[in-house]
C-alpha atoms as a PDB file:
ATOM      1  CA  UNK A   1       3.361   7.279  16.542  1.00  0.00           C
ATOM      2  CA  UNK A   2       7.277   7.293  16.762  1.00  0.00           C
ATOM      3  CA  UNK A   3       9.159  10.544  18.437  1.00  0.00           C
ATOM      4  CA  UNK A   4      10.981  12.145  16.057  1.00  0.00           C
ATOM      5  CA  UNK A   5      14.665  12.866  16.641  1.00  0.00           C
ATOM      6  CA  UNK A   6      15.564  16.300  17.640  1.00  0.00           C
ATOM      7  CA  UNK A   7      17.151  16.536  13.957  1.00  0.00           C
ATOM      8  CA  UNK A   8      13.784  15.762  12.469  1.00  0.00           C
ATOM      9  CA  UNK A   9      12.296  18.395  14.735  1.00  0.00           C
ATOM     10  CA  UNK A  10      14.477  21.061  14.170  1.00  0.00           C
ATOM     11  CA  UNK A  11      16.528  20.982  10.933  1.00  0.00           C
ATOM     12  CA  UNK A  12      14.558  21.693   8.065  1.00  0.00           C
ATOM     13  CA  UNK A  13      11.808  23.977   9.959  1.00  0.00           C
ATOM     14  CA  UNK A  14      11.593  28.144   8.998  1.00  0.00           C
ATOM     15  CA  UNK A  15      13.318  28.973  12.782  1.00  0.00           C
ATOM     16  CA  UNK A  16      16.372  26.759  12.136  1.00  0.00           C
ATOM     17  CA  UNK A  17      17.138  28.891   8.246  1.00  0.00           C
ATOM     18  CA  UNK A  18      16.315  32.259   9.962  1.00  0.00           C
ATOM     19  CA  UNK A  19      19.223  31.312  13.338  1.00  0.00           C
ATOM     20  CA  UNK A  20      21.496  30.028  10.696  1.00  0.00           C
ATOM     21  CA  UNK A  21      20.599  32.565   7.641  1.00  0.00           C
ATOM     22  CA  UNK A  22      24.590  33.518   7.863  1.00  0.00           C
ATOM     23  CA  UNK A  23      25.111  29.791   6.644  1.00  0.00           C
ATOM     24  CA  UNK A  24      24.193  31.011   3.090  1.00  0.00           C
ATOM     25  CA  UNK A  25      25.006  29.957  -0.266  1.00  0.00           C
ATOM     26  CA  UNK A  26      28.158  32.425  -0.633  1.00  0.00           C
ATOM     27  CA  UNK A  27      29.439  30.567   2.298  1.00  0.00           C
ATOM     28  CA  UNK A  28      28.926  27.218   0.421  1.00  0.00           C
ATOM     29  CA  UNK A  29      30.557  28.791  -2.508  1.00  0.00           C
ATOM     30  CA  UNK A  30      33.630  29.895  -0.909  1.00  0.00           C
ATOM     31  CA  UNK A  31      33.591  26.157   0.660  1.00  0.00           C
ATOM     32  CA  UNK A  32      33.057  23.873  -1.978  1.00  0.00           C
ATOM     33  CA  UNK A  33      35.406  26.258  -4.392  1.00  0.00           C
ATOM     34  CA  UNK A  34      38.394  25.797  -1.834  1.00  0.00           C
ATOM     35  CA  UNK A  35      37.525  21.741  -1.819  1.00  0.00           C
ATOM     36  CA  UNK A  36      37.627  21.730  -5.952  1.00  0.00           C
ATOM     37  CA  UNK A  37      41.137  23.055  -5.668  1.00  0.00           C
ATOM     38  CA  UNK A  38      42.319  20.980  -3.135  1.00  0.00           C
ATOM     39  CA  UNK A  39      40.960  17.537  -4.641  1.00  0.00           C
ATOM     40  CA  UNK A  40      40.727  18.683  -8.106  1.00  0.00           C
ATOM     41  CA  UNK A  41      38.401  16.299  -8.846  1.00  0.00           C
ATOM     42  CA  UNK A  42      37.698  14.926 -13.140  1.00  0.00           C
ATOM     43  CA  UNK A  43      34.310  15.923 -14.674  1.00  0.00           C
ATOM     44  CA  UNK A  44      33.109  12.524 -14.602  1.00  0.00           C
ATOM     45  CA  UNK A  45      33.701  12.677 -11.156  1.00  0.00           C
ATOM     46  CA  UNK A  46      30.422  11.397  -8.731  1.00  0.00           C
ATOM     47  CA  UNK A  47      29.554  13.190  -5.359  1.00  0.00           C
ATOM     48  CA  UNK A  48      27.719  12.359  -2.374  1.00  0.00           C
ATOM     49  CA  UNK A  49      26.559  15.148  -0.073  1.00  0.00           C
ATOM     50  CA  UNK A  50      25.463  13.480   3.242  1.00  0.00           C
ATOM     51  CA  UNK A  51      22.967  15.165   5.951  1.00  0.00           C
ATOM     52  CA  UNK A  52      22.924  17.742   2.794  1.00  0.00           C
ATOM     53  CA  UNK A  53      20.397  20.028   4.400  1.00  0.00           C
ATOM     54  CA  UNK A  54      18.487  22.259   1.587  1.00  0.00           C
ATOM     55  CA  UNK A  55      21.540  21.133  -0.169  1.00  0.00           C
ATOM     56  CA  UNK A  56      23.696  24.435  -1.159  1.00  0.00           C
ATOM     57  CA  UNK A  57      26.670  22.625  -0.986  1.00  0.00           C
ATOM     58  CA  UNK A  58      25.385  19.988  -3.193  1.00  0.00           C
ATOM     59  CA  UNK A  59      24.359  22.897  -5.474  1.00  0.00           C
ATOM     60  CA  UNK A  60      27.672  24.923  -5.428  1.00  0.00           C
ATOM     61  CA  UNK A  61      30.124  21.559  -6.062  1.00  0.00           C
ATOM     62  CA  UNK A  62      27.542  20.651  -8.893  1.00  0.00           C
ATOM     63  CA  UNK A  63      29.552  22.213 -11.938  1.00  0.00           C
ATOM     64  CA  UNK A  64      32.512  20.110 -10.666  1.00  0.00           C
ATOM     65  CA  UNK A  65      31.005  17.230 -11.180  1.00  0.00           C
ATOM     66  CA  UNK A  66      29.139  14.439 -13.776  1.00  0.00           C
ATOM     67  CA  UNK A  67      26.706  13.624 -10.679  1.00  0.00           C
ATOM     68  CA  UNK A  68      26.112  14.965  -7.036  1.00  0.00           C
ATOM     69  CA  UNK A  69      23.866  13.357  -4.994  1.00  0.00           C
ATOM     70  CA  UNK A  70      22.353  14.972  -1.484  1.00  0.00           C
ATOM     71  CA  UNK A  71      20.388  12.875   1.028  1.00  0.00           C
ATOM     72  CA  UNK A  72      18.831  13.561   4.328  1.00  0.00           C
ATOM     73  CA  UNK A  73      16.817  12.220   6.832  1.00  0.00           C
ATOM     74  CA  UNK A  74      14.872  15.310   7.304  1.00  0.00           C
ATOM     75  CA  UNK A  75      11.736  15.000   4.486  1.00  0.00           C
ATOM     76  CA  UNK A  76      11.173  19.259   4.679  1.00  0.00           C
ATOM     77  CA  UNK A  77      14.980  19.353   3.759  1.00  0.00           C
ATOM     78  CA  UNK A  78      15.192  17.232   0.355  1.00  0.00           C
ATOM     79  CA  UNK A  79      11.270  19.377  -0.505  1.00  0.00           C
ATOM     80  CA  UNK A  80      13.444  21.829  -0.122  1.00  0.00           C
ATOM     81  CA  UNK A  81      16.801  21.013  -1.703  1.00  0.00           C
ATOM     82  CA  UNK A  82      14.577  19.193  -4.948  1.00  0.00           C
ATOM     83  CA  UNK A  83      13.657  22.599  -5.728  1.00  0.00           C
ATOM     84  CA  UNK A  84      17.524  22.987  -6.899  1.00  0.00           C
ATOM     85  CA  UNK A  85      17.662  19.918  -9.113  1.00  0.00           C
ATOM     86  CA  UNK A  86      19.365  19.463 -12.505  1.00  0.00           C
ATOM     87  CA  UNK A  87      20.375  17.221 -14.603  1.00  0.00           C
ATOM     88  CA  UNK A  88      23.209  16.521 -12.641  1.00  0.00           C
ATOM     89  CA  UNK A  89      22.109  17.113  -9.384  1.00  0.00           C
ATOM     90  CA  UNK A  90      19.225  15.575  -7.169  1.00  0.00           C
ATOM     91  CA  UNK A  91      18.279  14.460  -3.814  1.00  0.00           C
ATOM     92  CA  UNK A  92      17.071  11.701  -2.022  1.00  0.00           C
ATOM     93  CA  UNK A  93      15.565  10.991   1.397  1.00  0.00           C
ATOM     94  CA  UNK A  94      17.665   8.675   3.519  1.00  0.00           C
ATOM     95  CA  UNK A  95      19.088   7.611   6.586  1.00  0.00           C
ATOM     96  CA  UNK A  96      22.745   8.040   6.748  1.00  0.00           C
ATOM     97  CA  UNK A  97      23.350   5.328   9.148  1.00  0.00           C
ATOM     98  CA  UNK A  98      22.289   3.325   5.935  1.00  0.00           C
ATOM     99  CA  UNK A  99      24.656   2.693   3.010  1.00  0.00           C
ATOM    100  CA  UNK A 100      23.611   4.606  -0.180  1.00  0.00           C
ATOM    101  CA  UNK A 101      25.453   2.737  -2.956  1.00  0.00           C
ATOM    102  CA  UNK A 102      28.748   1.212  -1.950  1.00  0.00           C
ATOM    103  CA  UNK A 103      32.479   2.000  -3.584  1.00  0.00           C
ATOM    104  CA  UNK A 104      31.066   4.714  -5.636  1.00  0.00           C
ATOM    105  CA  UNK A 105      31.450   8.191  -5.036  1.00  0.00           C
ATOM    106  CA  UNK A 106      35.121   9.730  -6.004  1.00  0.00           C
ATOM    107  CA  UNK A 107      34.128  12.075  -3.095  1.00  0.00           C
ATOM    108  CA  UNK A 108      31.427  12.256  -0.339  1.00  0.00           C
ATOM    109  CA  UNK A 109      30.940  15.513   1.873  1.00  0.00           C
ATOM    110  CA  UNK A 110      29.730  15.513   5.248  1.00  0.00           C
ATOM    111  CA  UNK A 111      29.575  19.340   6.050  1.00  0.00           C
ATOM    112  CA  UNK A 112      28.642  21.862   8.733  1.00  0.00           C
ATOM    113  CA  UNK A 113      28.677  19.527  11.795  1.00  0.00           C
ATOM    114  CA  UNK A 114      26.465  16.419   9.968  1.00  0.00           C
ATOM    115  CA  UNK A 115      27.451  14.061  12.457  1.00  0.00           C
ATOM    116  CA  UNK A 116      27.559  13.149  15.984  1.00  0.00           C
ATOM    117  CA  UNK A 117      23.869  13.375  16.448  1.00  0.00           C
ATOM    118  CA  UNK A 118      22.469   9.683  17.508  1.00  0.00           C
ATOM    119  CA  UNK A 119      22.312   8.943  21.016  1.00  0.00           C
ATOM    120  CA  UNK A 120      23.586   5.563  20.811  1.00  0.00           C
ATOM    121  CA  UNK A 121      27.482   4.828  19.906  1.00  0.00           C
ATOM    122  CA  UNK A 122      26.518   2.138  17.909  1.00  0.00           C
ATOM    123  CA  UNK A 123      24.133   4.687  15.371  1.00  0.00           C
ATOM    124  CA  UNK A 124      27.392   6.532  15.136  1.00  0.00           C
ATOM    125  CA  UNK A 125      29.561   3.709  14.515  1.00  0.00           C
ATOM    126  CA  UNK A 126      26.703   2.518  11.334  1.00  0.00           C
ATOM    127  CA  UNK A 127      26.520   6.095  10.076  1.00  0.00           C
ATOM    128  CA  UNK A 128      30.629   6.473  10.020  1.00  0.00           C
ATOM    129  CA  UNK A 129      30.704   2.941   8.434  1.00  0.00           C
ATOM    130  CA  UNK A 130      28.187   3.938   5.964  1.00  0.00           C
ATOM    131  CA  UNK A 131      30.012   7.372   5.144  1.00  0.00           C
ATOM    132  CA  UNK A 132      33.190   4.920   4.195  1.00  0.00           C
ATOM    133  CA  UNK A 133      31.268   2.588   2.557  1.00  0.00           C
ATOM    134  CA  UNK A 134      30.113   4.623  -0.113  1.00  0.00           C
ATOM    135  CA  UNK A 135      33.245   5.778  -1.270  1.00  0.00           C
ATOM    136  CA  UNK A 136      35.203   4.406  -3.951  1.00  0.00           C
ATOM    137  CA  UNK A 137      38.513   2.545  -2.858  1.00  0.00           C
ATOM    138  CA  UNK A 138      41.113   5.677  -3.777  1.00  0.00           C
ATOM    139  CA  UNK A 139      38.488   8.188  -3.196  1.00  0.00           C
ATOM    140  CA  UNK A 140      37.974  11.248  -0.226  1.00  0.00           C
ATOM    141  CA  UNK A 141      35.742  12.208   2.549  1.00  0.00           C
ATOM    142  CA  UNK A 142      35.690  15.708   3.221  1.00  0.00           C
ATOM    143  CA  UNK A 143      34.741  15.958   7.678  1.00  0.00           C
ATOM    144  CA  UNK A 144      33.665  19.483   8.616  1.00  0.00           C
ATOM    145  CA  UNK A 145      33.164  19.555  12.267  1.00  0.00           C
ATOM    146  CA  UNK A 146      33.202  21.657  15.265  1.00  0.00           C
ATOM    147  CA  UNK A 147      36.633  22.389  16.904  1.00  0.00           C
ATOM    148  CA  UNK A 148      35.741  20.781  20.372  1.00  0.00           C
ATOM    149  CA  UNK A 149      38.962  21.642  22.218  1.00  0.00           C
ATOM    150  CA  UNK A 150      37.893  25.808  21.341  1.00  0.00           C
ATOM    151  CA  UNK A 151      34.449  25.257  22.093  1.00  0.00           C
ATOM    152  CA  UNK A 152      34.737  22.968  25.979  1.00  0.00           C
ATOM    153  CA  UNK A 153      37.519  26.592  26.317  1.00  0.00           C
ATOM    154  CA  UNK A 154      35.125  29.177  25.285  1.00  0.00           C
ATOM    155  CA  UNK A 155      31.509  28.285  24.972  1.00  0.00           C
ATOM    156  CA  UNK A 156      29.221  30.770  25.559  1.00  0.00           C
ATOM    157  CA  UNK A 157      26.436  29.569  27.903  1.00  0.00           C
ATOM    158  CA  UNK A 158      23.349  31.908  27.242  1.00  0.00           C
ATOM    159  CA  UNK A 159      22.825  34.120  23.447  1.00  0.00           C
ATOM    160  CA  UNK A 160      19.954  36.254  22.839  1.00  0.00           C
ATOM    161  CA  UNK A 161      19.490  37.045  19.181  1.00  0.00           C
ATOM    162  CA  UNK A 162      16.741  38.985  17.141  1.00  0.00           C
ATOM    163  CA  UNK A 163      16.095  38.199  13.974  1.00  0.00           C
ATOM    164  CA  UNK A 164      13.547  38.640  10.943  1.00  0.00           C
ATOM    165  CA  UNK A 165      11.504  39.929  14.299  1.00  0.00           C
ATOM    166  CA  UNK A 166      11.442  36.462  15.761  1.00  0.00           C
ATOM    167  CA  UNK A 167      13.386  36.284  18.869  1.00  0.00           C
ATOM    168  CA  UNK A 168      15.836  33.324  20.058  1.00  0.00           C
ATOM    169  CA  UNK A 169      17.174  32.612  23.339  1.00  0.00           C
ATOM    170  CA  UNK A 170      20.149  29.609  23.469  1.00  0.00           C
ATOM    171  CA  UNK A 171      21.055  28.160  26.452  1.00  0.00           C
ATOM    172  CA  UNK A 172      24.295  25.951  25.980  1.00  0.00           C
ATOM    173  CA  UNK A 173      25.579  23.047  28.558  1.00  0.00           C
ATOM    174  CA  UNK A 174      28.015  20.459  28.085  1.00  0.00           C
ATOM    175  CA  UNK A 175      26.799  17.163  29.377  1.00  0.00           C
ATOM    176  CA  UNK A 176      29.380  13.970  29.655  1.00  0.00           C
ATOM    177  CA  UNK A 177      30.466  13.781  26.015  1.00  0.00           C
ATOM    178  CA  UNK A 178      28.432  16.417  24.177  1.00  0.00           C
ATOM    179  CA  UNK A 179      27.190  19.752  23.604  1.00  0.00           C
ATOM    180  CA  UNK A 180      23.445  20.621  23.993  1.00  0.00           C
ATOM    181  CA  UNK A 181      21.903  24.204  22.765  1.00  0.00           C
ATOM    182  CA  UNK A 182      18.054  24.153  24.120  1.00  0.00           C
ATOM    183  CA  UNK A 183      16.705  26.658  21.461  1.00  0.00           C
ATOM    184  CA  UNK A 184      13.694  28.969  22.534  1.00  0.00           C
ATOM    185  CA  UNK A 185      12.005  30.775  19.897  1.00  0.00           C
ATOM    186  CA  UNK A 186       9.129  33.491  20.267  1.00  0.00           C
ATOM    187  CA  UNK A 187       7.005  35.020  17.802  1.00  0.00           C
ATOM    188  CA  UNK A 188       3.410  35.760  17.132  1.00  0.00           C
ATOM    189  CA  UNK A 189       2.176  32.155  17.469  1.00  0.00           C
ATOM    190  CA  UNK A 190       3.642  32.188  20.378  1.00  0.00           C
ATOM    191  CA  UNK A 191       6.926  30.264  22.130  1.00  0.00           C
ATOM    192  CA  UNK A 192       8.747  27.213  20.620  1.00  0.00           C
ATOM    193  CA  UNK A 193      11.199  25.085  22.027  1.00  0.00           C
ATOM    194  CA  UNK A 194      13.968  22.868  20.244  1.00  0.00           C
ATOM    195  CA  UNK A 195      17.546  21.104  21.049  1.00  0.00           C
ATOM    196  CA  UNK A 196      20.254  20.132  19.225  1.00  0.00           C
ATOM    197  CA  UNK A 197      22.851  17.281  20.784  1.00  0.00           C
ATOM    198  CA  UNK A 198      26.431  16.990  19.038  1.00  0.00           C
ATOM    199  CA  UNK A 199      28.999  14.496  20.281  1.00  0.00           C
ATOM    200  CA  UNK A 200      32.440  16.683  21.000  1.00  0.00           C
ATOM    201  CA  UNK A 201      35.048  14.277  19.110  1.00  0.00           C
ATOM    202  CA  UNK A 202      38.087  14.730  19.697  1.00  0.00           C
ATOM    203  CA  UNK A 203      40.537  15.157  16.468  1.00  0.00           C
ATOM    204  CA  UNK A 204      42.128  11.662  17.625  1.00  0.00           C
ATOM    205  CA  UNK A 205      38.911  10.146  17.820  1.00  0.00           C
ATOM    206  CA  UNK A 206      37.691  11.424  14.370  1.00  0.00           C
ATOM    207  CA  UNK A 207      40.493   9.728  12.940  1.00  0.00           C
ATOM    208  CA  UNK A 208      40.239   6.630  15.008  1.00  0.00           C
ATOM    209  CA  UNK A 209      36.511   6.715  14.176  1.00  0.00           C
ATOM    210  CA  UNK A 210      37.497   6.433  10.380  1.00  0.00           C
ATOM    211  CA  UNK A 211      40.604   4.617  10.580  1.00  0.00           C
ATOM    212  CA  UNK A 212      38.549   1.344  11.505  1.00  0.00           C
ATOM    213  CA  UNK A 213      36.265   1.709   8.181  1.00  0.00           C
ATOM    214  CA  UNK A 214      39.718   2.163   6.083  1.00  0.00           C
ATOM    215  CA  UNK A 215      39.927   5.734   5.941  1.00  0.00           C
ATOM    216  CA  UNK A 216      43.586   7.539   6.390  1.00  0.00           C
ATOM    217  CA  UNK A 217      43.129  11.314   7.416  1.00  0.00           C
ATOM    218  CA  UNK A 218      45.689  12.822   4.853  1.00  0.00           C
ATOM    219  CA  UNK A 219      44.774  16.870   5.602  1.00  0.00           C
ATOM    220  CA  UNK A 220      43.506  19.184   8.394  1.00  0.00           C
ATOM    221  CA  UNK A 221      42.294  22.588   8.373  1.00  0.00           C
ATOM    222  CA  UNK A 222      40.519  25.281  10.323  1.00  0.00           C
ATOM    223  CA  UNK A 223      37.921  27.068   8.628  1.00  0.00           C
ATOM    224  CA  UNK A 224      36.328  27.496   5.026  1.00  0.00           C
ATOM    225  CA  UNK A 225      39.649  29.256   3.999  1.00  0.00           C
ATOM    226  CA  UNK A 226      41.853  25.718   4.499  1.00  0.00           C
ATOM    227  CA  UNK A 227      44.390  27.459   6.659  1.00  0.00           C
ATOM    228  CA  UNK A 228      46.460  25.234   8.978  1.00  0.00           C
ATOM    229  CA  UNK A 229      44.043  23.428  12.143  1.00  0.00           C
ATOM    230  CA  UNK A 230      44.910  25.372  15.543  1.00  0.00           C
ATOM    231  CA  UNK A 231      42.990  23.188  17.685  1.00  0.00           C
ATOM    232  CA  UNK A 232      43.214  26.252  20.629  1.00  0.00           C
ATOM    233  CA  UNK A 233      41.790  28.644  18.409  1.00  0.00           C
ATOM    234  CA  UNK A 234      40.407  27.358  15.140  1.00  0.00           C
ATOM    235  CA  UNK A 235      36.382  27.626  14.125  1.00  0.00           C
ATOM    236  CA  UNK A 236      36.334  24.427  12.456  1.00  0.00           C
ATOM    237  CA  UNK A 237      37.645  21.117  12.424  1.00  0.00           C
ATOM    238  CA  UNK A 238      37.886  20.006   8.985  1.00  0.00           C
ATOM    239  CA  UNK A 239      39.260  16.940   7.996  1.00  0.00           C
ATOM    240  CA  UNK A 240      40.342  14.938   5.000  1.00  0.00           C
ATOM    241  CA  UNK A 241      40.330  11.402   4.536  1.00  0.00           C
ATOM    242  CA  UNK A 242      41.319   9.326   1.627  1.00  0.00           C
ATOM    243  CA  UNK A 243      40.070   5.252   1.008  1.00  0.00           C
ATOM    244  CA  UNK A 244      42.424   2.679   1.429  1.00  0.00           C
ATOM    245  CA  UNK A 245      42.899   1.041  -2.476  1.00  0.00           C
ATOM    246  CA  UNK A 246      42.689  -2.688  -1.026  1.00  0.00           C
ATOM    247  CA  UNK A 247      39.454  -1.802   0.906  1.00  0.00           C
END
């Protein structure tokens, strides 16, 4: 049988919604509310959610919108998200590094640090190609991504948190080019172990990234609020990219 990627392992399982339980739909709310008055996007308008988790952003954008779509890899995150379909919303399991329809979302969202998980440069390369692909020429990408220059200045190595009575110990190292959190979890069953590995992209390689699939980065920002990108002390990376008409 084929090993699972850590994201298969992890995302998607009871531990990973109780550690990131602050990640909540008010959150997405706040989010997706600051996005609709940035890109003021039509009613007929059709929306892509990529990596969309248990798919509260999906959700939230959904009144915005004639169609949103969510897809991830992870099969115990779309059982999940499908519990919040509508008419207008619903969810799919797929691989991002695969194109989902070409030129035809107005906008697709790739939210709370979706990317940078493959091991190999060229699974990154397919799954940025793949994000551009499925936009309409003229439409947006909306990038939410760590702030690597704050978090190589001020990562915290070890975290011990309690929560719901389950108890987590992190352990964080930079290796080469990314960040790895081992995650140990102990309960009554006993003790549990999980990683995540994120690529730490550089702002000038996000855009060169994108740039090469006929994105141009029109907007940053540095948190959920969209206030100006500080890349010393800002939570988030978020960027903006429009599609090139002629691509």
């Amino acid at each position: 049988m084929e090993k699972r990627e850590w994201f298969e392992e992890w995302f998607g399982t009871p531990y990973c919604r109780m550690l990131y339980k602050g990640r909540d739909e008010t959150e997405a709310d706040l989010f997706t509310q600051n996005i609709v008055q940035l890109l003021n996007p039509h009613q007929k308008s059709l929306i892509l959610d990529v990596a969309c988790g248990s798919g509260r952003h999906a959700e939230a954008i959904s009144p915005y919108a004639q169609e949103v779509i969510g897809i991830d890899i992870n099969l115990d995150c779309i059982t999940a998200a499908q519990l919040r379909e509508k008419e207008n919303l619903s969810f799919f399991k797929h691989d991002m590094r695969r194109i989902f329809r070409i030129n035809y979302f107005d906008i697709v969202l790739s939210l709370f640090t979706s990317f940078g998980y493959f091991d190999r440069t060229e699974d990154e390369k397919k799954a940025a190609y793949s994000l551009a692909a499925n936009i309409k020429p003229g439409g947006f990408l909306v990038f939410d991504y760590l702030n690597e220059r704050k978090l190589r200045d001020r990562l915290v190595l070890r975290e011990e948190l309690m929560t719901d009575g389950i108890h987590f110990n992190l352990n964080r190292r930079i290796e080469g080019n990314r960040i790895i959190k081992k995650i140990e979890i102990q309960d009554l069953t006993g003790t549990h172990q999980f990683e995540e590995r994120v690529w730490l992209y550089s702002l000038k390689e996000i855009k060169d990234l994108f740039s090469r699939y006929g994105l141009r980065m029109i907007y940053t920002f540095g948190d959920y609020y969209l206030q100006d990108y500080h890349p010393d002390h800002s939570d988030r990376l978020i960027a903006v990219f429009q599609k090139n008409q002629t691509t």
